[in-house]
C-alpha atoms as a PDB file:
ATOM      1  CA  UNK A   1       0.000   0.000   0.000  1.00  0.00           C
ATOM      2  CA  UNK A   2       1.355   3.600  -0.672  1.00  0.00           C
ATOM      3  CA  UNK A   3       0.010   5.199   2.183  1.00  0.00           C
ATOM      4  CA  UNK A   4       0.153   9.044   0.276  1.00  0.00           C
ATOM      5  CA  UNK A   5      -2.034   7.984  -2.401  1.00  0.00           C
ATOM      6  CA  UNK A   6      -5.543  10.053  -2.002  1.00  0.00           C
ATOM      7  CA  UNK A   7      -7.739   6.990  -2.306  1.00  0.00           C
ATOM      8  CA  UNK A   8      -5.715   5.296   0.886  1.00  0.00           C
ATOM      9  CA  UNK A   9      -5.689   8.745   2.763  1.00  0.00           C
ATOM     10  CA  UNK A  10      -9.458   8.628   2.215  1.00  0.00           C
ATOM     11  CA  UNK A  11      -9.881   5.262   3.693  1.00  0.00           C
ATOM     12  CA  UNK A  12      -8.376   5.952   6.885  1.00  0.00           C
ATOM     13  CA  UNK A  13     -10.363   9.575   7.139  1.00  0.00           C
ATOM     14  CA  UNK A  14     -13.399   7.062   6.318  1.00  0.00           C
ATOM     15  CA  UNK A  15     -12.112   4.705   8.676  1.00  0.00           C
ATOM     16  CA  UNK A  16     -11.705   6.974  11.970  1.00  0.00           C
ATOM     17  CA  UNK A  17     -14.823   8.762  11.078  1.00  0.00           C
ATOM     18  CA  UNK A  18     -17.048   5.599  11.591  1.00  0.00           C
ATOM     19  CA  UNK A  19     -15.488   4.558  14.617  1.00  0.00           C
ATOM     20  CA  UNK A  20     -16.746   8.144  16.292  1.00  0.00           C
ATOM     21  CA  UNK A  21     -20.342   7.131  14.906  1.00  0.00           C
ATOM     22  CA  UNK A  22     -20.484   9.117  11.782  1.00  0.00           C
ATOM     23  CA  UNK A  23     -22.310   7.385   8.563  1.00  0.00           C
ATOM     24  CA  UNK A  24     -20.776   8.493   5.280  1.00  0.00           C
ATOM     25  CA  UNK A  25     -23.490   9.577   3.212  1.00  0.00           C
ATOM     26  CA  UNK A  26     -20.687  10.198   0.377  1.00  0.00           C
ATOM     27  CA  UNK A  27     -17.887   8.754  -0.663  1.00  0.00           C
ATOM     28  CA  UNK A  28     -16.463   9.474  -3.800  1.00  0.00           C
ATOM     29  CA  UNK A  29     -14.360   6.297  -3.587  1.00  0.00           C
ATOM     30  CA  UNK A  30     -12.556   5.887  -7.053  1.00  0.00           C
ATOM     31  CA  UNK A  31     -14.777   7.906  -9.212  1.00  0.00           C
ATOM     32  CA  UNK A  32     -13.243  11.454  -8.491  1.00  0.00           C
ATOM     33  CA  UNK A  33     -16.342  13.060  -8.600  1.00  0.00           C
ATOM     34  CA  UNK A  34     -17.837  14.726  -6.205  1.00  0.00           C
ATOM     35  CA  UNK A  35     -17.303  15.546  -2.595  1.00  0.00           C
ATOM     36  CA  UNK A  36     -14.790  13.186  -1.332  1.00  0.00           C
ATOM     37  CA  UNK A  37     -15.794  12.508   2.304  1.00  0.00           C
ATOM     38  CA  UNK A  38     -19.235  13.839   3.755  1.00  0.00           C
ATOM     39  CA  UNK A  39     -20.327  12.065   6.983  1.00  0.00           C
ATOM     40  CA  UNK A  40     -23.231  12.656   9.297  1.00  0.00           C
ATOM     41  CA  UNK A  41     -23.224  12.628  12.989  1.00  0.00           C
ATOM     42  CA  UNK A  42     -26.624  11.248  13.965  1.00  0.00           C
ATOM     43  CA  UNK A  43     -26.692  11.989  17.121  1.00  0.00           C
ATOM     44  CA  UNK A  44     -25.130  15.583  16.878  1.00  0.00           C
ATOM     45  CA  UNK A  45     -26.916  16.496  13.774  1.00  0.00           C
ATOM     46  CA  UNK A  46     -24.311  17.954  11.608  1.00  0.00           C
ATOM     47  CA  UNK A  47     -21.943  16.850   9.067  1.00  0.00           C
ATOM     48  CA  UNK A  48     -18.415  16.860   8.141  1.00  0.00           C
ATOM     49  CA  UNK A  49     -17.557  17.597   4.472  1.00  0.00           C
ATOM     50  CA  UNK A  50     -14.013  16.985   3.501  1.00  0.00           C
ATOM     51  CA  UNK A  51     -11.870  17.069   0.587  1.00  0.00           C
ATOM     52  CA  UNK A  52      -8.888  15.036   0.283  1.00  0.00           C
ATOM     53  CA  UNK A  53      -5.691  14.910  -1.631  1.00  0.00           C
ATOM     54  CA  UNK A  54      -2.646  12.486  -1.819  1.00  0.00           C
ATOM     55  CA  UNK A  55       0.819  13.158  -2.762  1.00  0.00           C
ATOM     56  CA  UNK A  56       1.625  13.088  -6.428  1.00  0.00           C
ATOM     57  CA  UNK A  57       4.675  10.820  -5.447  1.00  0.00           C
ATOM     58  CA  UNK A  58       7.657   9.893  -7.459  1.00  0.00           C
ATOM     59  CA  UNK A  59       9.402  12.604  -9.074  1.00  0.00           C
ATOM     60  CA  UNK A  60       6.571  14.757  -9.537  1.00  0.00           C
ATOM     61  CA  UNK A  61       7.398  18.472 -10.460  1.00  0.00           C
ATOM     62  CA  UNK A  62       7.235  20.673  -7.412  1.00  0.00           C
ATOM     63  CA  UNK A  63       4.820  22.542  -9.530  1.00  0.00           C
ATOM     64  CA  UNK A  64       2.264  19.572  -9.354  1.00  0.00           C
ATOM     65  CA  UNK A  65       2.307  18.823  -5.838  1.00  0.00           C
ATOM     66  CA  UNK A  66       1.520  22.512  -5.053  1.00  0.00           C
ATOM     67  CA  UNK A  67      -1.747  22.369  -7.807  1.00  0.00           C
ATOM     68  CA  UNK A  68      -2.750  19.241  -5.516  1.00  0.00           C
ATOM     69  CA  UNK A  69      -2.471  21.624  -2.418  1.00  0.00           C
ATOM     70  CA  UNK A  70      -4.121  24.900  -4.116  1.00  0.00           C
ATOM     71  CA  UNK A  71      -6.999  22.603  -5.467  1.00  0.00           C
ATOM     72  CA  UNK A  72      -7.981  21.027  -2.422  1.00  0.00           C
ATOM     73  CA  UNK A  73      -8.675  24.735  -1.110  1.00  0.00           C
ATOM     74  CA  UNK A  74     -10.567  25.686  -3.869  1.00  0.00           C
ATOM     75  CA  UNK A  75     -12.613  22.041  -3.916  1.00  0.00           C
ATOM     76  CA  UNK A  76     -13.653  22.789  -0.574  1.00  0.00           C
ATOM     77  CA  UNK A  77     -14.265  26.402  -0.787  1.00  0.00           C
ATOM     78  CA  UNK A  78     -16.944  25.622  -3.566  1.00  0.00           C
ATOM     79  CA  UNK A  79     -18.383  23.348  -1.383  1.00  0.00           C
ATOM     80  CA  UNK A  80     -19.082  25.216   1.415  1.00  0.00           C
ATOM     81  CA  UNK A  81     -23.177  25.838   1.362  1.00  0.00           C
ATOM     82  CA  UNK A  82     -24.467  23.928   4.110  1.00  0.00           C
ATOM     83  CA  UNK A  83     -24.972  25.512   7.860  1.00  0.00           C
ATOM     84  CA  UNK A  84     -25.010  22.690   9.598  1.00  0.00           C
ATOM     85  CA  UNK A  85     -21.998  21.514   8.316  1.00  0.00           C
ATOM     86  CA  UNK A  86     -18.254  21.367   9.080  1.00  0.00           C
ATOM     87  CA  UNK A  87     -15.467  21.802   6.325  1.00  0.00           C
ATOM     88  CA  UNK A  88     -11.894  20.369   6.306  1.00  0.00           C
ATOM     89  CA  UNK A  89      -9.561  19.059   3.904  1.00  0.00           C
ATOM     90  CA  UNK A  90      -7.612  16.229   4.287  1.00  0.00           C
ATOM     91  CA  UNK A  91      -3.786  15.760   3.327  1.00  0.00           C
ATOM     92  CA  UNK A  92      -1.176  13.109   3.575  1.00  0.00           C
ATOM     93  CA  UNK A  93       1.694  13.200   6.500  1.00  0.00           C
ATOM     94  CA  UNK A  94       4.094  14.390   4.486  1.00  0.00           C
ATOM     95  CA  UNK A  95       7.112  16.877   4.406  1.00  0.00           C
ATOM     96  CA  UNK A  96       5.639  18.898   1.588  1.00  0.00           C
ATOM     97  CA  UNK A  97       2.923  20.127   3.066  1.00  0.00           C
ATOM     98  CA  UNK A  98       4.363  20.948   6.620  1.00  0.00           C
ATOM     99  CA  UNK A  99       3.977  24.533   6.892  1.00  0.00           C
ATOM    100  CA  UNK A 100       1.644  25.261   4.378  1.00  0.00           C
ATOM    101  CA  UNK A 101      -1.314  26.158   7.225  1.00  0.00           C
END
């Protein structure tokens, strides 16, 4: 497993957030459409709407890996309708992006 790749980043956001009794109502899975994450806290009553994004990996061109960060903020800026609703994005553990927040 490459643990930077978006779609296994996802699965451990999914992951943690069902163990803290959220149900994901959307998962964009493999399709890349969509909201990534969005989970609903029954018995809080709001939601979680996250984007993620992996590392590009390999020898990527600096250039690419910060499109990957700028796009996440933009993905979940669009998104960002619902009151009831909290908004995060979701990035790998990796050097790259420390300092970037």
């Amino acid at each position: 497993m490459i643990w930077y790749k978006e779609k296994n980043v996802q699965a451990v956001i999914k992951n943690k957030l069902e163990q803290k009794g959220f149900k994901i109502t959307a998962d964009s899975g493999n399709s890349g459409h969509g909201v990534d994450l969005k989970a609903y806290h029954r018995k809080q009553r709001y939601y979680w709407i996250i984007e993620v994004k992996g590392y590009p990996g390999g020898n990527s061109e600096v250039a690419q890996r910060q499109n990957y960060f700028w796009q996440v903020l933009g993905q979940i800026l669009g998104r960002m309708t619902q009151e009831n609703a909290c908004y995060g994005i979701c990035l790998p553990d990796h050097e790259f992006f420390e300092g970037k927040f």
